[in-house]
PDB file of N, CA and C in Angstrom:
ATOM      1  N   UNK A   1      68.652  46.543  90.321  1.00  0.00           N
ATOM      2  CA  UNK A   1      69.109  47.905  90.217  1.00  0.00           C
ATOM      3  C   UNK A   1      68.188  48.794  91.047  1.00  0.00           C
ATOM      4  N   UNK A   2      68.714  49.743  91.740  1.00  0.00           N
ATOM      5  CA  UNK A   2      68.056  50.753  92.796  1.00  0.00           C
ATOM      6  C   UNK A   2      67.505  51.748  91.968  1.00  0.00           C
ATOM      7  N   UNK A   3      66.320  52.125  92.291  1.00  0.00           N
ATOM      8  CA  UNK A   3      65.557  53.376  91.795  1.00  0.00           C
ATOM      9  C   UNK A   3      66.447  54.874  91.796  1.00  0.00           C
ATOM     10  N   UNK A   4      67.450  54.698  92.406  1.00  0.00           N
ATOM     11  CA  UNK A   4      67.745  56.003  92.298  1.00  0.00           C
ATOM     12  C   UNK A   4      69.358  55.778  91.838  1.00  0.00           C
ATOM     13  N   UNK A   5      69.407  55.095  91.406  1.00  0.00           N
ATOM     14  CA  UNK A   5      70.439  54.574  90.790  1.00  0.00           C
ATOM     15  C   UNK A   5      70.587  55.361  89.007  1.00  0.00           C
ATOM     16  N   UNK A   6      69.087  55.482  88.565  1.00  0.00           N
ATOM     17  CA  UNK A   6      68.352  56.181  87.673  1.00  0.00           C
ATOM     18  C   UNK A   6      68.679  57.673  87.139  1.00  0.00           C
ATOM     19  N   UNK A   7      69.280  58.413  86.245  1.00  0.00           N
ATOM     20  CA  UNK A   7      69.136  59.799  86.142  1.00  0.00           C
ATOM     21  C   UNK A   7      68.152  60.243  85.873  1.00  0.00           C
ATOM     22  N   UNK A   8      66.782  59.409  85.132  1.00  0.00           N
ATOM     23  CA  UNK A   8      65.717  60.691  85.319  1.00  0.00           C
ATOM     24  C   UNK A   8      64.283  59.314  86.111  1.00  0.00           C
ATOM     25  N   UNK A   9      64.016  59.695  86.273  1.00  0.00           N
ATOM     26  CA  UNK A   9      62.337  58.832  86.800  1.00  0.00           C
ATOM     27  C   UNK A   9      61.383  59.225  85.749  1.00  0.00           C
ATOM     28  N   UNK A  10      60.676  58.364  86.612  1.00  0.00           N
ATOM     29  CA  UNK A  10      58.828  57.906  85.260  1.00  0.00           C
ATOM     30  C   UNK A  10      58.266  59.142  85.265  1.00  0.00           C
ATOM     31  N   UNK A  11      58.219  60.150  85.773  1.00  0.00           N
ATOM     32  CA  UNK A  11      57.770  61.176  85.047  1.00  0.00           C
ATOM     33  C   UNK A  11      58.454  62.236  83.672  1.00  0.00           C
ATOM     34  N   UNK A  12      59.935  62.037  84.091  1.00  0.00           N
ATOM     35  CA  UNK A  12      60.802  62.579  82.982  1.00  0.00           C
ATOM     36  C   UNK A  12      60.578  61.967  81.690  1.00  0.00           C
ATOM     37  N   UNK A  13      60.144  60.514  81.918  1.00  0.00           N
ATOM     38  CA  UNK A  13      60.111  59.764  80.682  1.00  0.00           C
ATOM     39  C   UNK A  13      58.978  59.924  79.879  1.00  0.00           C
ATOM     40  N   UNK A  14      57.934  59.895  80.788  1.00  0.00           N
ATOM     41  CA  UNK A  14      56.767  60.628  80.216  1.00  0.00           C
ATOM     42  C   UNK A  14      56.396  61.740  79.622  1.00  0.00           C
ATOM     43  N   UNK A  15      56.759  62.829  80.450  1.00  0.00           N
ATOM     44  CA  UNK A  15      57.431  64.275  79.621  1.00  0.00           C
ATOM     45  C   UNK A  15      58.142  64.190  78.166  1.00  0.00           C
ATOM     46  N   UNK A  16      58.855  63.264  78.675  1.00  0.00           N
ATOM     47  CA  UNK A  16      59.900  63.426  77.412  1.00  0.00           C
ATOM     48  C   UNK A  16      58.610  62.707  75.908  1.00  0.00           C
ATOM     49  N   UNK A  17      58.350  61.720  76.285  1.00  0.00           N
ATOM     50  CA  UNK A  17      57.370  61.176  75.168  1.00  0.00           C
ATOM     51  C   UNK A  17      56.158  61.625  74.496  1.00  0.00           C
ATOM     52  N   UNK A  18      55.847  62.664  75.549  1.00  0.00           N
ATOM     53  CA  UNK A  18      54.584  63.666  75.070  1.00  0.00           C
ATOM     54  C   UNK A  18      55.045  64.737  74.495  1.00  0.00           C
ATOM     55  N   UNK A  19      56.512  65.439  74.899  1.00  0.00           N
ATOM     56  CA  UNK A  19      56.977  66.401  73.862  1.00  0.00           C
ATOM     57  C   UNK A  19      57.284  65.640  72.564  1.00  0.00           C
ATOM     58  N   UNK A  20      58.255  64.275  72.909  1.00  0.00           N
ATOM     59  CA  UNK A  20      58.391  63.843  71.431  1.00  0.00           C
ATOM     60  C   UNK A  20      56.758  63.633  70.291  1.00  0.00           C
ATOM     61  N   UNK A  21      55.598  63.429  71.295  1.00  0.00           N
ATOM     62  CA  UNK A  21      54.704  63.189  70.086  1.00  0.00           C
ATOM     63  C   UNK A  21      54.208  64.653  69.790  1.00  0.00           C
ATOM     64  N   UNK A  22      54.531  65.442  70.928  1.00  0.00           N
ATOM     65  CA  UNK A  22      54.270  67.133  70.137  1.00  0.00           C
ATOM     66  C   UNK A  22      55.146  67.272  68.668  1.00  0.00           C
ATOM     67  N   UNK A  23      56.144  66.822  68.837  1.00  0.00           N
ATOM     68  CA  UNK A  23      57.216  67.111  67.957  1.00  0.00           C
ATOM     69  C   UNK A  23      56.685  66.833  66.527  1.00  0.00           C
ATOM     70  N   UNK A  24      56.229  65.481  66.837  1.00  0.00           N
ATOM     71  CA  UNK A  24      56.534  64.770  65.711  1.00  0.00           C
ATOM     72  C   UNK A  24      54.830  65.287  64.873  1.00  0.00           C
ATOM     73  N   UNK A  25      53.664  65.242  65.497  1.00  0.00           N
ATOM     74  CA  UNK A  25      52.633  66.278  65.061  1.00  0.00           C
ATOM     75  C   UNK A  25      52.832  67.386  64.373  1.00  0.00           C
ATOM     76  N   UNK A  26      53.485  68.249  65.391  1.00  0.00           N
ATOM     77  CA  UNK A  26      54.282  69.124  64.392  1.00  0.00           C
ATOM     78  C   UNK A  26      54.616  68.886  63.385  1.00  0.00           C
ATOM     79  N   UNK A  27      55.688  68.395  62.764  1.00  0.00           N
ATOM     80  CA  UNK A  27      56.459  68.380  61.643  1.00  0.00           C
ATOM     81  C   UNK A  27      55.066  67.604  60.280  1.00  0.00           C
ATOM     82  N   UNK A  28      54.402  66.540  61.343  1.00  0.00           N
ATOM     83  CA  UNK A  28      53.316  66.130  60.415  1.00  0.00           C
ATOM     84  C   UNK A  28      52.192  67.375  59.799  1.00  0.00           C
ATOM     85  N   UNK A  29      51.582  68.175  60.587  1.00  0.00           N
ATOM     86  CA  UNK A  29      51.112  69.373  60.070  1.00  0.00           C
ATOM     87  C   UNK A  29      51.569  70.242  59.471  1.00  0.00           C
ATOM     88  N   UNK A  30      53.173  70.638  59.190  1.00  0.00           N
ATOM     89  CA  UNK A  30      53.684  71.262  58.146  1.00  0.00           C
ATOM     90  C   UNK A  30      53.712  70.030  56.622  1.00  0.00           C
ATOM     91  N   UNK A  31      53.608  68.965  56.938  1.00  0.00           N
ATOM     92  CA  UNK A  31      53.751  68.217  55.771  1.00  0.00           C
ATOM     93  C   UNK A  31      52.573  68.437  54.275  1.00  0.00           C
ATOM     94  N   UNK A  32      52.937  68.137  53.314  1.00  0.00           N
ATOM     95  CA  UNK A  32      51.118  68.203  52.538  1.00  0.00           C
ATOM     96  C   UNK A  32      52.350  68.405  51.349  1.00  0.00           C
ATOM     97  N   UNK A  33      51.873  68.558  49.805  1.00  0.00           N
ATOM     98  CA  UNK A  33      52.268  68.443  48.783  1.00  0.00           C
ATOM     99  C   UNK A  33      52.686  69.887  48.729  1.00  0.00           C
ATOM    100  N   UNK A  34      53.645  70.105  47.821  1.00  0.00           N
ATOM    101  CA  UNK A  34      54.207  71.379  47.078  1.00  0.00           C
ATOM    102  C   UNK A  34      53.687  72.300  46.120  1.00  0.00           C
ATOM    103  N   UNK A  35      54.152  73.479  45.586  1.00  0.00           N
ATOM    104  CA  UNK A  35      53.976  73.355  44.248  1.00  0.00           C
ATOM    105  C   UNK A  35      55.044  72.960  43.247  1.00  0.00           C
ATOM    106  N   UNK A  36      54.857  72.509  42.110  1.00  0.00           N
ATOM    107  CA  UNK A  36      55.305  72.171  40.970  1.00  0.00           C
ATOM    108  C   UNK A  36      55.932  73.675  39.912  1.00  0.00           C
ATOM    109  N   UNK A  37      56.530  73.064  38.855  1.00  0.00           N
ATOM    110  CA  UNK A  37      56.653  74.134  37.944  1.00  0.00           C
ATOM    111  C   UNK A  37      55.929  74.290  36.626  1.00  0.00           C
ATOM    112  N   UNK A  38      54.795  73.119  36.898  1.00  0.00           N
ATOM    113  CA  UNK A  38      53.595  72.957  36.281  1.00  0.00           C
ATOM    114  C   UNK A  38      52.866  73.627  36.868  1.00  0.00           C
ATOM    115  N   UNK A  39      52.452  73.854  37.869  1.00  0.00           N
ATOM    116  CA  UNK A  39      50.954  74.283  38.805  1.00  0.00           C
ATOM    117  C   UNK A  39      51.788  74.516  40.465  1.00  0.00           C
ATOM    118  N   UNK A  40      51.107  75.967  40.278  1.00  0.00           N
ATOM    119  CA  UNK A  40      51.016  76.373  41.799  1.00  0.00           C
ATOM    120  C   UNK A  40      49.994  75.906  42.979  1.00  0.00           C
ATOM    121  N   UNK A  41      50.476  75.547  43.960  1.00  0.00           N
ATOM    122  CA  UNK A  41      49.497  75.537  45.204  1.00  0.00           C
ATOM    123  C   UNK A  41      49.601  76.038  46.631  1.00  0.00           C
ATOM    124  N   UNK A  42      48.759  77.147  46.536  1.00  0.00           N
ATOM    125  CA  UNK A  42      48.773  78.547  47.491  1.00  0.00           C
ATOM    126  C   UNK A  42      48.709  77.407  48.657  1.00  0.00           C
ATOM    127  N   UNK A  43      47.802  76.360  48.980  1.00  0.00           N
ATOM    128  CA  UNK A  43      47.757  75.778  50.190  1.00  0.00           C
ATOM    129  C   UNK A  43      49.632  75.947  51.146  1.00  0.00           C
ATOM    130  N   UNK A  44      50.165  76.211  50.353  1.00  0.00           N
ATOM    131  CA  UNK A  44      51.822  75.876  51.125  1.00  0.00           C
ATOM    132  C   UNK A  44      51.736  77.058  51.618  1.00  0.00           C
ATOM    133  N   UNK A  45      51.184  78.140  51.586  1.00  0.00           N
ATOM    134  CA  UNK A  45      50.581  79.311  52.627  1.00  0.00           C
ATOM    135  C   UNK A  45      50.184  79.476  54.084  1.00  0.00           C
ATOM    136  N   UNK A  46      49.259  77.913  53.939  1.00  0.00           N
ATOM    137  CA  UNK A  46      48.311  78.291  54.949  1.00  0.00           C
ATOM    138  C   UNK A  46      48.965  78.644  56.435  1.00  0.00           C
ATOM    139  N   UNK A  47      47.814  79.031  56.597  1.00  0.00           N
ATOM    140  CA  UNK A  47      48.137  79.120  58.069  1.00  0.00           C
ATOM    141  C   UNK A  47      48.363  78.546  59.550  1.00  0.00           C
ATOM    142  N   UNK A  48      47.731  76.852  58.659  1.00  0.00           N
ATOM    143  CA  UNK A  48      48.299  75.799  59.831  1.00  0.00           C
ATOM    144  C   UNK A  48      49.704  75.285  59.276  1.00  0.00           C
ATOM    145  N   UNK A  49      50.387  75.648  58.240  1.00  0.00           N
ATOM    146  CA  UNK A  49      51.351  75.280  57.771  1.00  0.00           C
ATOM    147  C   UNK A  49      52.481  76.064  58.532  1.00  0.00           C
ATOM    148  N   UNK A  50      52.167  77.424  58.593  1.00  0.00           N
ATOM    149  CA  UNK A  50      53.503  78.603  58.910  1.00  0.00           C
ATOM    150  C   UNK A  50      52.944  79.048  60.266  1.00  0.00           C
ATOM    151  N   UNK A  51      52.143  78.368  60.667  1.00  0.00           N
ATOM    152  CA  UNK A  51      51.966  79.138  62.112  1.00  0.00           C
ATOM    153  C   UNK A  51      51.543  78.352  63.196  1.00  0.00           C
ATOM    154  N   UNK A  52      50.401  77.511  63.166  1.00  0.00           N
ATOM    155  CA  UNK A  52      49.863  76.068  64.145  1.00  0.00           C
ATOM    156  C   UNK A  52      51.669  75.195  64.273  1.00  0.00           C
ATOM    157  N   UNK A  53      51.484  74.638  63.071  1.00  0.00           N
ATOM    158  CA  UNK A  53      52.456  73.612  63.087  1.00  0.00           C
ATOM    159  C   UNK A  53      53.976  74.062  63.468  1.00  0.00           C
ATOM    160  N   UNK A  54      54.385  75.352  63.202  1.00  0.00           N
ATOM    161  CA  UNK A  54      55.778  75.546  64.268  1.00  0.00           C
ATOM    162  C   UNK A  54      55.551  75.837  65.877  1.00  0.00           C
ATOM    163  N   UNK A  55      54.430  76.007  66.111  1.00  0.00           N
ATOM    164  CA  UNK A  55      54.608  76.369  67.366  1.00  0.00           C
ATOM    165  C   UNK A  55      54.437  75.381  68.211  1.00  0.00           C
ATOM    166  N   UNK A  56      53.705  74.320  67.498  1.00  0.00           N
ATOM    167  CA  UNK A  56      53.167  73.387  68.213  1.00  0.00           C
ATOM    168  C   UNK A  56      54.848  72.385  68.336  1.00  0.00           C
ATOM    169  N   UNK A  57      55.356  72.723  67.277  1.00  0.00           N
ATOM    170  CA  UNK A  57      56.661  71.895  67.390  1.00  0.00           C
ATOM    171  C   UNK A  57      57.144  72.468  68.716  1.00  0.00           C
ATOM    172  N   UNK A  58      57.054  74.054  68.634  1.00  0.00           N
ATOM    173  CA  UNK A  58      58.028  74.811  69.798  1.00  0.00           C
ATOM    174  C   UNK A  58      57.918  74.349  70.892  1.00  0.00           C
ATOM    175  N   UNK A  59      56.618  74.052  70.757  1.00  0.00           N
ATOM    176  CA  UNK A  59      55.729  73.625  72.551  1.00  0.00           C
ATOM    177  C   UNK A  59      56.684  72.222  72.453  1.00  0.00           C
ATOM    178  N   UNK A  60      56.782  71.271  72.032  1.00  0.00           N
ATOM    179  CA  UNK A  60      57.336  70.166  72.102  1.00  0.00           C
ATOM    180  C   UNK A  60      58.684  70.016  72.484  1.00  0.00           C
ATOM    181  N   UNK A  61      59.240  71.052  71.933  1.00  0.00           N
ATOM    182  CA  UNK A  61      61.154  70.783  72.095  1.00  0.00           C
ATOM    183  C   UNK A  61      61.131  72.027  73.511  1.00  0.00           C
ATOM    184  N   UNK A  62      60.312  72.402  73.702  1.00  0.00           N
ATOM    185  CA  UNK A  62      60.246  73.357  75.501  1.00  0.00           C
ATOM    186  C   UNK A  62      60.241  72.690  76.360  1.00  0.00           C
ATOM    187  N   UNK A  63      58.886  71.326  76.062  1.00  0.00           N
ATOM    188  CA  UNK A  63      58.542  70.331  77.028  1.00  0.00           C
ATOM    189  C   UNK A  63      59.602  69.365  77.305  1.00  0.00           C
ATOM    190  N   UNK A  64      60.229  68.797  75.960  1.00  0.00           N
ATOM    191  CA  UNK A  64      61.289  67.944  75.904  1.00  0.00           C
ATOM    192  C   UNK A  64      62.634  68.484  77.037  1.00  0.00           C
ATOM    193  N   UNK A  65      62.978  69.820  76.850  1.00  0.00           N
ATOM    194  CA  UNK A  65      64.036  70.369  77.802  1.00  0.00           C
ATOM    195  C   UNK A  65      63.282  70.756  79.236  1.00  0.00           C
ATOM    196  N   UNK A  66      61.768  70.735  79.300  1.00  0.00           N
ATOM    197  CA  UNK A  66      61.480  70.446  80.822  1.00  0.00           C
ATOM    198  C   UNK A  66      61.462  69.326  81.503  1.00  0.00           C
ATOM    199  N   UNK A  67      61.436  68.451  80.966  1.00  0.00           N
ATOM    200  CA  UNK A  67      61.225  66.859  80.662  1.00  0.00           C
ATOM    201  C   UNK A  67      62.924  66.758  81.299  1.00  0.00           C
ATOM    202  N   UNK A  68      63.994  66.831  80.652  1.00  0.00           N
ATOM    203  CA  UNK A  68      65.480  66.888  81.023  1.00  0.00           C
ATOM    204  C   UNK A  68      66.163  67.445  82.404  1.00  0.00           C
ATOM    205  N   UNK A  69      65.395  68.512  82.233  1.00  0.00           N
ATOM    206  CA  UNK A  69      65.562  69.413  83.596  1.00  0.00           C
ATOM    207  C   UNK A  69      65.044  69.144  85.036  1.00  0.00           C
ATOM    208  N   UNK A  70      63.833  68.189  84.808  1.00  0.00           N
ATOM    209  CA  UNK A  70      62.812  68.157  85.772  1.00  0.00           C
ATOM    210  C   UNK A  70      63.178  66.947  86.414  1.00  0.00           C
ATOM    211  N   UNK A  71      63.268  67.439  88.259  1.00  0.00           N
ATOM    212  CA  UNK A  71      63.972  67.023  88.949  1.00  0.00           C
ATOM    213  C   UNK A  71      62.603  66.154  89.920  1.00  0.00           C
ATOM    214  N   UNK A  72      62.888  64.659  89.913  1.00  0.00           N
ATOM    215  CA  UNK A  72      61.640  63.831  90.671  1.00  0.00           C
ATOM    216  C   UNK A  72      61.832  64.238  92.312  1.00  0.00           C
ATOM    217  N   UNK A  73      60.870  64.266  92.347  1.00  0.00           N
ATOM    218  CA  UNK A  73      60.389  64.314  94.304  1.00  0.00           C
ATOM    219  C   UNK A  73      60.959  63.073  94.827  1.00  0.00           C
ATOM    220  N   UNK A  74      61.797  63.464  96.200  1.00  0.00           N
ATOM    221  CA  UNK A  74      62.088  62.159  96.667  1.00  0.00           C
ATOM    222  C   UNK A  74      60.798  61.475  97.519  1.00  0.00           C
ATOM    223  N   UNK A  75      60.676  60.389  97.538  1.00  0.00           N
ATOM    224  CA  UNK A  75      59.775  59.767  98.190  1.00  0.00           C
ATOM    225  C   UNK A  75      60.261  58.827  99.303  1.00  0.00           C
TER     226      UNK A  75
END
């Protein structure tokens, strides 16, 4: 099979795999326990919960659609 036979090349793929592990970081840093209707826990507050961890997702699904978009150099 011809290289350009290909819709995206080794850099798209790469892109694409570093947004997916942005992604998936993300969603891991919003993760952590709840509160109950026994006991509250303010930690579901924090601030790597509602603010690090979505953006860092954001950065990921930006990269992922640059990753799609991004057109290889012919060589």
């Amino acid at each position: 099979m011809d290289k350009r036979d290909l819709a995206f090349g080794r850099m798209n793929f790469i892109l694409l795999a570093i947004g997916m592990a942005l992604v998936i970081i993300g969603f891991i840093l919003m993760g952590g326990s709840g509160s109950t209707d026994e006991a509250y826990n303010p930690d579901i507050f924090s601030p790597m919960r509602i603010k690090v961890a979505p953006v860092v997702c954001l950065v990921g699904f930006v990269s992922m659609i640059y990753a799609v978009v991004h057109k290889p150099k012919d060589e």
